[in-house]
Protein backbone atom coordinates (compact mmCIF):
# COMPACT_ATOMS: atom_id res chain seq x y z
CA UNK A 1 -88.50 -27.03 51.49
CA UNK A 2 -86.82 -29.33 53.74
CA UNK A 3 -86.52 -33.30 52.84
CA UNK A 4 -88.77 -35.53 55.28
CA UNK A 5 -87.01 -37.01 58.05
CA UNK A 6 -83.41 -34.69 57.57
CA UNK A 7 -82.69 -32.17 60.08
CA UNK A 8 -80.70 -28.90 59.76
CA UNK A 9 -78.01 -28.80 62.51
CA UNK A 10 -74.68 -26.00 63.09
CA UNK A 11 -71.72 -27.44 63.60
CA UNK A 12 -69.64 -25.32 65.87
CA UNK A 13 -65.95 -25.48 66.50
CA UNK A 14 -64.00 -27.27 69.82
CA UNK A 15 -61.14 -24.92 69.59
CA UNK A 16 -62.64 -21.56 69.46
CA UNK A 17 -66.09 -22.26 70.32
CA UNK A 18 -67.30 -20.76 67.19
CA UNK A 19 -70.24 -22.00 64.79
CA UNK A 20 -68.67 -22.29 61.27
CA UNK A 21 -70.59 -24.93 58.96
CA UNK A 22 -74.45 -25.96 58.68
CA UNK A 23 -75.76 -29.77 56.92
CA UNK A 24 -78.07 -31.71 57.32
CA UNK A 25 -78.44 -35.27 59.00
CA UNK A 26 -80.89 -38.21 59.27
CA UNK A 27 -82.22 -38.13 62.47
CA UNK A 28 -83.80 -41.73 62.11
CA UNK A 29 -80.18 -43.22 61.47
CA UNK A 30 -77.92 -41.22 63.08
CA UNK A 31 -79.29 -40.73 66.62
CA UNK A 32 -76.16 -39.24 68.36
CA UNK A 33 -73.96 -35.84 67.40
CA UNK A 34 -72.15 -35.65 64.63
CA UNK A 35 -68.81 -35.32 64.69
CA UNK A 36 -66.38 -33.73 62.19
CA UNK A 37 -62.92 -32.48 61.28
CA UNK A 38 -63.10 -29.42 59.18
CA UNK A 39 -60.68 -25.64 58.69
CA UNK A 40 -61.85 -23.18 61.07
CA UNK A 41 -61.25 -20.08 59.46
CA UNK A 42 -60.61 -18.38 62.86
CA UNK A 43 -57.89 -20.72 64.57
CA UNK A 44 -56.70 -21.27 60.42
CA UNK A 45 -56.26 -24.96 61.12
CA UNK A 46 -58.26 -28.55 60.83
CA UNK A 47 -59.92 -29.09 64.12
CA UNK A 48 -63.05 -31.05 65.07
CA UNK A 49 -66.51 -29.32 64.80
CA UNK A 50 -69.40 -30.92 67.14
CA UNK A 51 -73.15 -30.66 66.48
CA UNK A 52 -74.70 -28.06 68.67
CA UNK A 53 -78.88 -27.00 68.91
């Protein structure tokens, strides 16, 4: 059961387009995309991963 007012959202990579990692976020407090540096797996580096629908 989700948590009231947090939001599930895929983060999906910049590099090779792909969707790696899944949180959460406050949608009341944090209004625009999230943006984060994670590994991809795929390109086997740190590289930023954007919040996609």
């Amino acid at each position: 059961m989700a948590r009231q007012g947090r939001e599930i959202i895929t983060l999906q990579c910049t590099e090779c387009k792909r969707r790696n990692y899944s949180t959460t976020k406050n949608k009341r407090t944090m209004t625009e995309k999230v943006e984060m540096k994670k590994f991809c797996r795929h390109d086997r580096k740190h590289t930023v991963h954007r919040e996609v629908k």
